[in-house]
Protein backbone atom coordinates (compact mmCIF):
# COMPACT_ATOMS: atom_id res chain seq x y z
CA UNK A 1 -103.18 -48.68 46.26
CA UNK A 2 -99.86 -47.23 47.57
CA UNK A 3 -96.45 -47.63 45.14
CA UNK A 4 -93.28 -46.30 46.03
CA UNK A 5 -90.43 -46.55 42.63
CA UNK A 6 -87.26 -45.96 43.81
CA UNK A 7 -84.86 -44.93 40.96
CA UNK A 8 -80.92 -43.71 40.65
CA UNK A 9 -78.98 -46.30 41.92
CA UNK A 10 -75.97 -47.41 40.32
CA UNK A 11 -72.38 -48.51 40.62
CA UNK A 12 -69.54 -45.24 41.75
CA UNK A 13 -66.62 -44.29 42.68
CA UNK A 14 -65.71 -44.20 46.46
CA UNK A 15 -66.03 -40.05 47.19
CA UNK A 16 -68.51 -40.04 44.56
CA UNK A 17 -72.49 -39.19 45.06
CA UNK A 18 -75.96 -40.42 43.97
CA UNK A 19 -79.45 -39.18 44.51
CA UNK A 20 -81.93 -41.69 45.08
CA UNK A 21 -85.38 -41.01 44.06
CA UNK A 22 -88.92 -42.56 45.55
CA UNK A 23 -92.25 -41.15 43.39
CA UNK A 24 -94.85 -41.98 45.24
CA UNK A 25 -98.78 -42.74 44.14
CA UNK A 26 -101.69 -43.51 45.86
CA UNK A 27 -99.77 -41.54 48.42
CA UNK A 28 -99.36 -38.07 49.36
CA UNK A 29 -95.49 -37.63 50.63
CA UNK A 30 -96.24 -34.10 52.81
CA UNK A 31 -98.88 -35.50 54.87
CA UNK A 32 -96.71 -38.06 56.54
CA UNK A 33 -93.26 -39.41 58.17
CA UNK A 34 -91.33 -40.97 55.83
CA UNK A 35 -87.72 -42.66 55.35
CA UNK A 36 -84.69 -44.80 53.87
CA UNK A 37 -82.98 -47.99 54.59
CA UNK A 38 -80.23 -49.74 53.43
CA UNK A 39 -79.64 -53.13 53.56
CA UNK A 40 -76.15 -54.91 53.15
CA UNK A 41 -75.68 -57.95 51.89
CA UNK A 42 -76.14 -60.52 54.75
CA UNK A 43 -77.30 -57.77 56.92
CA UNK A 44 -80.59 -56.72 58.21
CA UNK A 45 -82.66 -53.48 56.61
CA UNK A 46 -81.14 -49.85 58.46
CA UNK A 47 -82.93 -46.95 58.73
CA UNK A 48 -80.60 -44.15 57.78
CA UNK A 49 -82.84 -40.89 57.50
CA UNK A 50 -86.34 -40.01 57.71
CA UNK A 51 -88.53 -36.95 57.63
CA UNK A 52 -91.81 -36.73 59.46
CA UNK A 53 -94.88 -35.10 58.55
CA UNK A 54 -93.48 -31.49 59.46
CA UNK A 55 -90.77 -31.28 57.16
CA UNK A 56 -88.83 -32.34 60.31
CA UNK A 57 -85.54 -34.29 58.84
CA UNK A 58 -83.59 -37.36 61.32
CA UNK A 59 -80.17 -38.91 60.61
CA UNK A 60 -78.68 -41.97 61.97
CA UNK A 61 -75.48 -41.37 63.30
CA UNK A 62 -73.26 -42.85 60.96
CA UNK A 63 -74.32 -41.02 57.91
CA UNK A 64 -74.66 -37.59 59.33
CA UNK A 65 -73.06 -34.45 57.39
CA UNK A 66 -72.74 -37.23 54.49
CA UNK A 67 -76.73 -38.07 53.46
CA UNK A 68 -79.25 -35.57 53.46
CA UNK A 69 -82.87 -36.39 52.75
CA UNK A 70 -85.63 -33.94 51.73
CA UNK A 71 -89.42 -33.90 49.36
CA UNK A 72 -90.88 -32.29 46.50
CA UNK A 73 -94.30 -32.34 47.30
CA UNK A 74 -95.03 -30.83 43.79
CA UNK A 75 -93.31 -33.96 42.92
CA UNK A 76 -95.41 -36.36 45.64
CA UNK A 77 -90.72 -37.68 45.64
CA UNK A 78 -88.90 -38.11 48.45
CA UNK A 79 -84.82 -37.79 47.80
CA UNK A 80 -81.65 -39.33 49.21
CA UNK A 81 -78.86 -37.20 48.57
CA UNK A 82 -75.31 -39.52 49.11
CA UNK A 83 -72.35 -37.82 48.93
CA UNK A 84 -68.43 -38.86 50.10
CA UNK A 85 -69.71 -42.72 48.97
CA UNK A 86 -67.88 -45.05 50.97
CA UNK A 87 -67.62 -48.99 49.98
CA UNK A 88 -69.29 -49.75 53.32
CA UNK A 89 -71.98 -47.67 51.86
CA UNK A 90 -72.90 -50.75 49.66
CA UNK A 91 -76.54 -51.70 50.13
CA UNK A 92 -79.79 -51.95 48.60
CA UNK A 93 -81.49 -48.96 49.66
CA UNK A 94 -85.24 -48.80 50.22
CA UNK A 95 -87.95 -46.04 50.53
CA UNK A 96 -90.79 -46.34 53.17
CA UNK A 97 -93.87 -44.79 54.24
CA UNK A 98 -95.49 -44.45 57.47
CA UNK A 99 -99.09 -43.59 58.08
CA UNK A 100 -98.87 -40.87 60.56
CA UNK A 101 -97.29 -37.38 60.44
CA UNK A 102 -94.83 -38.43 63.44
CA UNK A 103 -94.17 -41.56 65.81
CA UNK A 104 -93.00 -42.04 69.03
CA UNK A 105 -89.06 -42.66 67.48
CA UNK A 106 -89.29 -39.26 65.08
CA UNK A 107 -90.56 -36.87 68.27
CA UNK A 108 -87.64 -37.96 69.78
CA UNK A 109 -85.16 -37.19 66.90
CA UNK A 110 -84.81 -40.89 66.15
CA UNK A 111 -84.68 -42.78 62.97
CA UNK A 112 -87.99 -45.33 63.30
CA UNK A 113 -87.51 -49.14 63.10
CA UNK A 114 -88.57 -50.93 60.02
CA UNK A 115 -91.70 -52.23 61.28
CA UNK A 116 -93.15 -48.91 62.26
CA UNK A 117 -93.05 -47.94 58.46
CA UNK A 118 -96.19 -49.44 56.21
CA UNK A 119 -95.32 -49.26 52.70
CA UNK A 120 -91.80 -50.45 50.72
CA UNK A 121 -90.65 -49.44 47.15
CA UNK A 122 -89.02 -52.66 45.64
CA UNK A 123 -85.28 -51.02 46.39
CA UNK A 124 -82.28 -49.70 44.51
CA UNK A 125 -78.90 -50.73 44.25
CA UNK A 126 -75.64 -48.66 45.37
CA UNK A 127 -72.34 -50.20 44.75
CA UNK A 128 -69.23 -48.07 45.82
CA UNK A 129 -65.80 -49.40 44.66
């Protein structure tokens, strides 16, 4: 049985940071591609980083230089580093899991779509004032 716990949300200051945390069981992080979301109120679920089963780490455009993702495999945690929080930033963020090392979207140095991603944690809440 696969869980994924998310954990360090919370409520900042704009130009502040958070790292997000997803401890994983009944899963081994190294062995596969792996990734956040956010999700806006209102608005559908973004994929905003992911790193595949290489090590190999993907940003979406917007949050490049700003979000950097990365694994303790010690740990079997993946990690969302957020820094320079912007209100827009607002979301519920989510950790997934895909069941393959890499996909057709990660090859390519692209951020996979929701549905290529098999496993959720329950999501964490950012709120940027």
């Amino acid at each position: 049985h696969v869980q994924l716990v998310e954990s360090g949300g919370g409520s900042v200051q704009a130009g502040g940071s958070l790292r997000l945390s997803c401890a994983a069981s009944g899963y081994t992080v190294s062995n596969y591609y792996m990734g956040w979301f956010h999700q806006a109120p209102g608005k559908g679920r973004v994929g905003v980083a992911v790193t595949d089963g290489g090590g190999i780490t993907i940003y979406a455009e917007s949050v490049k230089g700003r979000f950097t993702i990365s694994r303790d495999n010690a740990k079997n945690t993946l990690y969302l580093q957020i820094d320079s929080l912007k209100p827009e930033d607002t979301a519920v963020y989510y950790c997934a899991a895909g069941e393959q090392g890499a996909n057709w979207y990660t090859v390519r140095g692209r951020v996979p779509p929701a549905v290529d991603f098999s496993y959720w944690g329950q999501g964490t809440q950012v709120t940027v004032s």
